[in-house]
Protein backbone atom coordinates (compact mmCIF):
# COMPACT_ATOMS: atom_id res chain seq x y z
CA UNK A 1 57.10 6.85 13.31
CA UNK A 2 54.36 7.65 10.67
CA UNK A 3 53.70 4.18 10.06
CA UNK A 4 53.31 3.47 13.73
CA UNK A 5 51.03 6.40 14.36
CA UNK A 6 48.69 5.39 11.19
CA UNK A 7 48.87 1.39 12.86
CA UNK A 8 47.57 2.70 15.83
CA UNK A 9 44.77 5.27 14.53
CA UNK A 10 43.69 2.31 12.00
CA UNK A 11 43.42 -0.61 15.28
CA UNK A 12 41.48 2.24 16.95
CA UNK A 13 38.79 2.64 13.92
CA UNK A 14 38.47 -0.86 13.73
CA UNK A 15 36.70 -0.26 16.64
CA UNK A 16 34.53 1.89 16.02
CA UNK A 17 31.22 1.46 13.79
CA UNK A 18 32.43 4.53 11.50
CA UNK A 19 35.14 6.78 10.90
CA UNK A 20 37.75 7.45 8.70
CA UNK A 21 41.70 7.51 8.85
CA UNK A 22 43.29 11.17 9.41
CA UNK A 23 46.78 11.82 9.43
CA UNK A 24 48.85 14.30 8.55
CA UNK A 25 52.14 13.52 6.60
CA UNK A 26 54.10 15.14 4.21
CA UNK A 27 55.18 11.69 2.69
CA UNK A 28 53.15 11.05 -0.58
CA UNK A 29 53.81 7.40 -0.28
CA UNK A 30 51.29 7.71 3.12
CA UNK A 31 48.78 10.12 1.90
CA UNK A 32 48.13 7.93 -1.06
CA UNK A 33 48.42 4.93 1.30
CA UNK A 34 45.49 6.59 3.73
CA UNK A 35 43.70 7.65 0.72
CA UNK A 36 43.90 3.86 -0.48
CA UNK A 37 42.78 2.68 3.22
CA UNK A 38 39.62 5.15 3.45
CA UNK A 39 38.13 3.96 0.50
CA UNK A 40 38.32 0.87 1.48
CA UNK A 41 36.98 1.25 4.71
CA UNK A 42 34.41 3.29 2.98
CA UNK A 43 33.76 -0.11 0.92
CA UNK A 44 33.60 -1.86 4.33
CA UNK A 45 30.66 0.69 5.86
CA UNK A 46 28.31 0.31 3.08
CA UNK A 47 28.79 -3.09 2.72
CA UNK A 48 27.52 -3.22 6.51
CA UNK A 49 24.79 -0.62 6.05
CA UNK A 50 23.37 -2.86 2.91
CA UNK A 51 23.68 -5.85 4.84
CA UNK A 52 21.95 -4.62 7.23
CA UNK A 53 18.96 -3.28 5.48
CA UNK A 54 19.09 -6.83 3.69
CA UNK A 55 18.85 -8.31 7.43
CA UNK A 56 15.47 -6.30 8.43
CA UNK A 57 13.95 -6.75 4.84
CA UNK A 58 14.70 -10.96 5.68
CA UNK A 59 13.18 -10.23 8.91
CA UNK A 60 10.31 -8.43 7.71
CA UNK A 61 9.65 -10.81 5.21
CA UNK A 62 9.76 -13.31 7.57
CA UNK A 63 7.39 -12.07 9.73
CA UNK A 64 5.17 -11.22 6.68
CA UNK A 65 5.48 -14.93 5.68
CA UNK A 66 4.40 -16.41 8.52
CA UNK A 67 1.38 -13.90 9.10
CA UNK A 68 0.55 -14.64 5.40
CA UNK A 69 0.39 -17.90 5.96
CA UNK A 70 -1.68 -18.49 9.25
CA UNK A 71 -4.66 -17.36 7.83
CA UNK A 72 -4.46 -19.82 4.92
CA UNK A 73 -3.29 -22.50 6.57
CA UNK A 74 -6.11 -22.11 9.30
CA UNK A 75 -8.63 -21.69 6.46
CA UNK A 76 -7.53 -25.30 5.17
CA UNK A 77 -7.42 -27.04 8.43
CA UNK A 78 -11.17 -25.67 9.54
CA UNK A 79 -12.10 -27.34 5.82
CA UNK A 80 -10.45 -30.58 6.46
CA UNK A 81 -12.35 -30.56 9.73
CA UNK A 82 -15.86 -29.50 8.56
CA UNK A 83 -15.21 -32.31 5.42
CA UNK A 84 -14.66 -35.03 8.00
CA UNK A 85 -18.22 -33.66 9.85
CA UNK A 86 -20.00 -33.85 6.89
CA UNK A 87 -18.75 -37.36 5.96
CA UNK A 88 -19.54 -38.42 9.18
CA UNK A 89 -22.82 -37.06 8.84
CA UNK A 90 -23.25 -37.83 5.61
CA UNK A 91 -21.13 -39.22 3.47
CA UNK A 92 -23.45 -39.87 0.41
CA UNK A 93 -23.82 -35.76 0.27
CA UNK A 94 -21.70 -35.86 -2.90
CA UNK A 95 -23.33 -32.10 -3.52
CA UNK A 96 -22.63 -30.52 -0.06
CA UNK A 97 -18.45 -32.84 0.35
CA UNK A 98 -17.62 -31.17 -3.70
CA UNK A 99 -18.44 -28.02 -2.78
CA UNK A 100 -16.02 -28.10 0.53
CA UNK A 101 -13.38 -30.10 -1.61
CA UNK A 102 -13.48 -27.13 -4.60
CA UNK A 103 -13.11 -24.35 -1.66
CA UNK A 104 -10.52 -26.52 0.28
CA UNK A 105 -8.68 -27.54 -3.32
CA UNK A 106 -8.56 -22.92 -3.81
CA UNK A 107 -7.24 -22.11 -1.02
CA UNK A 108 -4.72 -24.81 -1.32
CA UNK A 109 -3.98 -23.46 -4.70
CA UNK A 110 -3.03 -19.67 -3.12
CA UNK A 111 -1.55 -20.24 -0.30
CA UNK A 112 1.21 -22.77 -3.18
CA UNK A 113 1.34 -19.61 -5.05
CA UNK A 114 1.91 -17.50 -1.81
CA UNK A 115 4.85 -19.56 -0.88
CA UNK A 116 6.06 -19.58 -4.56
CA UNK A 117 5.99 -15.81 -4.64
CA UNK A 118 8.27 -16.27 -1.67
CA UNK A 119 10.87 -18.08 -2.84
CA UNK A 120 10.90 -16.45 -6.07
CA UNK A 121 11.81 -12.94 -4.79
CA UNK A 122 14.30 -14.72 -2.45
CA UNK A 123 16.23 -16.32 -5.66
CA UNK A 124 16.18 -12.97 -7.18
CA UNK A 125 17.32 -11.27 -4.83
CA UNK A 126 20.56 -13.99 -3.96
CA UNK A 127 20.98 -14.06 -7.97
CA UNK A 128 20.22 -17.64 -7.94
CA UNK A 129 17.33 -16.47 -10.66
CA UNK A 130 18.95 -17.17 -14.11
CA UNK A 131 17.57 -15.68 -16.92
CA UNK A 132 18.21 -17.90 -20.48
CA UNK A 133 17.17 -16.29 -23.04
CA UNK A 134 16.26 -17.23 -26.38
CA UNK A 135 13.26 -16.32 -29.30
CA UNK A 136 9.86 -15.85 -28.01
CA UNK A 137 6.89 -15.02 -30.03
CA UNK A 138 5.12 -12.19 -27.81
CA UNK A 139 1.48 -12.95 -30.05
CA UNK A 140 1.36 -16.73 -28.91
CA UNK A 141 2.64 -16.15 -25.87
CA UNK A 142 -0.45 -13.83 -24.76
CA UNK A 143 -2.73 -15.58 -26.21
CA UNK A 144 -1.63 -18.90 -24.40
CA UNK A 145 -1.79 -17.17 -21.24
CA UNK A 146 -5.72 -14.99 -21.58
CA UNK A 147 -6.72 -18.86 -22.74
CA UNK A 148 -5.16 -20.04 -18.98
CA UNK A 149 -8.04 -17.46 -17.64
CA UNK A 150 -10.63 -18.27 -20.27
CA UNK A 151 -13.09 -19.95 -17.79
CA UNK A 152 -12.33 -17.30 -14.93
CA UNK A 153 -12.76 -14.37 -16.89
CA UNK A 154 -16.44 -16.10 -18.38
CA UNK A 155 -17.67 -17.46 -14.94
CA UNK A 156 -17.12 -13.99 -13.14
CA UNK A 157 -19.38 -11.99 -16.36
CA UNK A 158 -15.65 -10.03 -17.27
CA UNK A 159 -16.08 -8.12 -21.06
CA UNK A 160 -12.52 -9.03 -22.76
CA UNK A 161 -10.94 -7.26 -25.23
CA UNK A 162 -7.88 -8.37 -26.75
CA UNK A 163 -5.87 -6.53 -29.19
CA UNK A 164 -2.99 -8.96 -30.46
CA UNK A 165 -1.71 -9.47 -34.20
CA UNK A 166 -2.17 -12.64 -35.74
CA UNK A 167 1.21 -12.19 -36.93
CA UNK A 168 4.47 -13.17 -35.44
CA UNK A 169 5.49 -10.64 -32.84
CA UNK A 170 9.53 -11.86 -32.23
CA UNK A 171 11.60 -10.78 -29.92
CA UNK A 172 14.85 -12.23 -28.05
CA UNK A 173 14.34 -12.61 -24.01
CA UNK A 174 13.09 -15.05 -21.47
CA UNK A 175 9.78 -16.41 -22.04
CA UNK A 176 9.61 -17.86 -18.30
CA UNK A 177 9.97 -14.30 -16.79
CA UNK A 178 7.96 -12.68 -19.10
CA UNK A 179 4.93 -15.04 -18.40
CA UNK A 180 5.65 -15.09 -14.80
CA UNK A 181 4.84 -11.17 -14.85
CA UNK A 182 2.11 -11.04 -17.10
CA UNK A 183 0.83 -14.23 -14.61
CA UNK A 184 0.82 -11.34 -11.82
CA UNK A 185 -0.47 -8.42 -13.60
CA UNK A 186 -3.21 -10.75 -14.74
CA UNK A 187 -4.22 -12.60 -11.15
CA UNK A 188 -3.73 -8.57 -10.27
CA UNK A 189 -6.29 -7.14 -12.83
CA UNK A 190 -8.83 -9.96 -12.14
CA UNK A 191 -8.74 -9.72 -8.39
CA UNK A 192 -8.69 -5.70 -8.13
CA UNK A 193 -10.77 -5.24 -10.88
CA UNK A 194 -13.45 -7.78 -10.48
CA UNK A 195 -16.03 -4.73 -10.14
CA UNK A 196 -15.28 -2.84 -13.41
CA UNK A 197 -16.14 -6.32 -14.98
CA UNK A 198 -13.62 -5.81 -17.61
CA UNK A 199 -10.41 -6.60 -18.85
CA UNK A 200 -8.30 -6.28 -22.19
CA UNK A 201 -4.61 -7.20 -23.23
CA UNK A 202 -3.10 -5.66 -25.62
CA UNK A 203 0.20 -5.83 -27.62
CA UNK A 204 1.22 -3.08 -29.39
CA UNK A 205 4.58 -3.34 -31.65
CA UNK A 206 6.86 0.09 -32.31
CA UNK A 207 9.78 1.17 -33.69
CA UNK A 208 11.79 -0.01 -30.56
CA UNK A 209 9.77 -1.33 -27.79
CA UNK A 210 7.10 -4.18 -27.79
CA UNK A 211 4.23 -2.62 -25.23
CA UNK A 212 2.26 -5.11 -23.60
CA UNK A 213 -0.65 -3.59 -21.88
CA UNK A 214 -2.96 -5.37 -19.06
CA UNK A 215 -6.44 -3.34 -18.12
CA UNK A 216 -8.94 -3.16 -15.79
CA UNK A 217 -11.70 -1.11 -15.12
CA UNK A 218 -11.79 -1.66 -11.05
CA UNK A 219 -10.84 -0.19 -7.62
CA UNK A 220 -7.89 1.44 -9.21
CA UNK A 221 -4.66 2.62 -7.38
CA UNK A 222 -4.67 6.27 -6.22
CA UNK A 223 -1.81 8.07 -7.23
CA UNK A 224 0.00 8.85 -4.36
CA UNK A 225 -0.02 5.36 -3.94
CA UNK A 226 1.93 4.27 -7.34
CA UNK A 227 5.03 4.82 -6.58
CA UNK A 228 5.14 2.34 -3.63
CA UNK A 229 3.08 -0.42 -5.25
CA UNK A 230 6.44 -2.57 -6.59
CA UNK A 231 8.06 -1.81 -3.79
CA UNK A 232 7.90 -5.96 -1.31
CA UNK A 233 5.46 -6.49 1.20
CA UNK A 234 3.71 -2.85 0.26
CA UNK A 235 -0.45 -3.26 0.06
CA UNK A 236 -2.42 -0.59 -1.41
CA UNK A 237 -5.77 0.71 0.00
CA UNK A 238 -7.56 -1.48 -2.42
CA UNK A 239 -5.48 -4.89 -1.10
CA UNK A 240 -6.22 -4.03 2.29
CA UNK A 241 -9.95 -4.33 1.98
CA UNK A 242 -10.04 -7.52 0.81
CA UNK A 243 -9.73 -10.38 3.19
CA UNK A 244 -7.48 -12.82 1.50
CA UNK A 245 -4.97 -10.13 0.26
CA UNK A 246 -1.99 -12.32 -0.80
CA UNK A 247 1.47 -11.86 -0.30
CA UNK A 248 2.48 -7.81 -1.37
CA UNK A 249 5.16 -9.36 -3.35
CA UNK A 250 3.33 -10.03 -7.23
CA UNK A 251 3.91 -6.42 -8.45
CA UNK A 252 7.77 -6.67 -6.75
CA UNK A 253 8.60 -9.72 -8.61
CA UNK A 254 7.03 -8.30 -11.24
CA UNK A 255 9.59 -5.15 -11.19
CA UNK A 256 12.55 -7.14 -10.32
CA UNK A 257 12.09 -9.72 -13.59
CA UNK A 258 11.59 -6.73 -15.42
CA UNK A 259 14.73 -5.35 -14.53
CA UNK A 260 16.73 -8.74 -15.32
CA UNK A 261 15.32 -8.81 -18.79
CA UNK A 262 16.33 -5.12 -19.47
CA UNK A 263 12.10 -4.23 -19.75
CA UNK A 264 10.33 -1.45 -18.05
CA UNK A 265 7.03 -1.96 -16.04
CA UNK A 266 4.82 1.19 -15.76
CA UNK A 267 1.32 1.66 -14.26
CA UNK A 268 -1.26 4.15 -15.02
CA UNK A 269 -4.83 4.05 -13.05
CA UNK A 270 -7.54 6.78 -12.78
CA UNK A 271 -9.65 5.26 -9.20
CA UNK A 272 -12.63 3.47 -10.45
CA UNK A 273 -11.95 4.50 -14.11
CA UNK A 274 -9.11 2.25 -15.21
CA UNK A 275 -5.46 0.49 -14.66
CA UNK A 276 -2.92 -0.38 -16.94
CA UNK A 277 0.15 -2.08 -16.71
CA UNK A 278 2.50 -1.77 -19.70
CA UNK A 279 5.24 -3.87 -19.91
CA UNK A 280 8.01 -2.13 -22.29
CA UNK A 281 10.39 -4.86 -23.91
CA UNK A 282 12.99 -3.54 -25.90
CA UNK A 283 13.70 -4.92 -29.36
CA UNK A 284 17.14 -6.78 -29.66
């Protein structure tokens, strides 16, 4: 009779979006039974719950994506346009058809790393973003990537300051993650911080940690607004005055490939003082 009654009380929560299964028995063989059944169906409700917050985050991002986008995409077709006027008018302008080419060849160049950003949060987030490990020597890699921004950094009057050993800095973890964020935090300092008209990378090698620090001397990011800044899609005060903004997922995809290489990302920024980003790698 027990088993009937908790057959029918179970086909009637299945039809409901939540509940749980109450029945009172003396049997112990039941209680544990219904204790065994409720936390599943406990299982089963945030299962739903996260998928559903996964569902509005695709949908947001979606929308996000294809806002992000137009305004690119626009930008390069009203280039392609005004290069086939000039030709037309012109075509032995070499000066006036480079200058639309270098502007059309830019824009091309962020809206790639837009849609990159894209589909690297997306194989994070599915786990299809594999992390292989092996030795990587933090010094090099640094100075590899400040010599990637050598001609930015020169053309736009930036004072650089580096602070990294000549020796060997060694530590085990992937070197395609780690450059991916210090990629960010870099396009970051040089795009928020073009005012300040400085910048300086620093490593810094301690008992435990390796601290890899990334400053600049711009806007800044007021504090109420630093706990939000890794969160996706999120765009400071300072992003939303600027025009071509980007994506709002860098400093996410930043966080998240911090997390799958066990590292910690913190930010400290005074407004119109100074930023820093310090990545925290832990020695293996």
């Amino acid at each position: 009779m027990e088993i009937e009654q908790l057959c029918t009380e179970l086909n009637f929560l299945l039809k409901k979006p939540r509940g749980l299964l109450l029945l009172r028995t003396n049997s112990k063989m039941i209680q544990k039974l219904i204790l065994s059944i409720n936390n599943y169906l406990e299982m089963i409700y945030q299962k739903k719950t996260e998928f559903q917050i996964i569902k509005e985050e695709l949908r947001e991002m979606m929308i996000n994506l294809s806002h992000d986008l137009k305004t690119p995409l626009t930008t390069l077709s009203g280039y392609v346009q005004l290069l086939q006027i000039r030709y037309n008018e012109d075509h032995n302008n070499q000066q006036s058809i480079e200058a639309i080419l270098e502007k059309l060849q830019a824009k091309t160049e962020q809206t790639s790393r837009m849609i990159m950003q894209f589909l690297n949060i997306a194989k994070i987030e599915a786990g299809d973003k594999k992390i292989e490990c092996s030795q990587v020597d933090i010094s090099r890699l640094c100075k590899e990537i400040v010599m990637e921004y050598y001609d930015i950094l020169e053309i736009n009057g930036f004072e650089v300051e580096l602070n990294i050993e000549t020796k060997p800095i060694l530590i085990y973890s992937d070197k395609n993650a780690i450059s991916c964020i210090l990629h960010n935090l870099i396009d970051n300092a040089l795009k928020y911080g073009a005012d300040g008209k400085y910048f300086r990378l620093a490593v810094r090698e301690m008992k435990q940690y390796i601290f890899i620090e990334v400053e600049d001397h711009g806007q800044g990011i007021a504090e109420d607004e630093q706990v939000y800044i890794f969160e996706k899609n999120y765009r400071g005060k300072a992003a939303k005055k600027q025009t071509n903004n980007g994506s709002g997922l860098g400093l996410a995809i930043c966080r998240k490939l911090s997390e799958k290489i066990h590292a910690e990302l913190r930010v400290n920024s005074l407004p119109k003082e100074r930023t820093v980003f310090s990545l925290l790698l832990e020695k293996s």
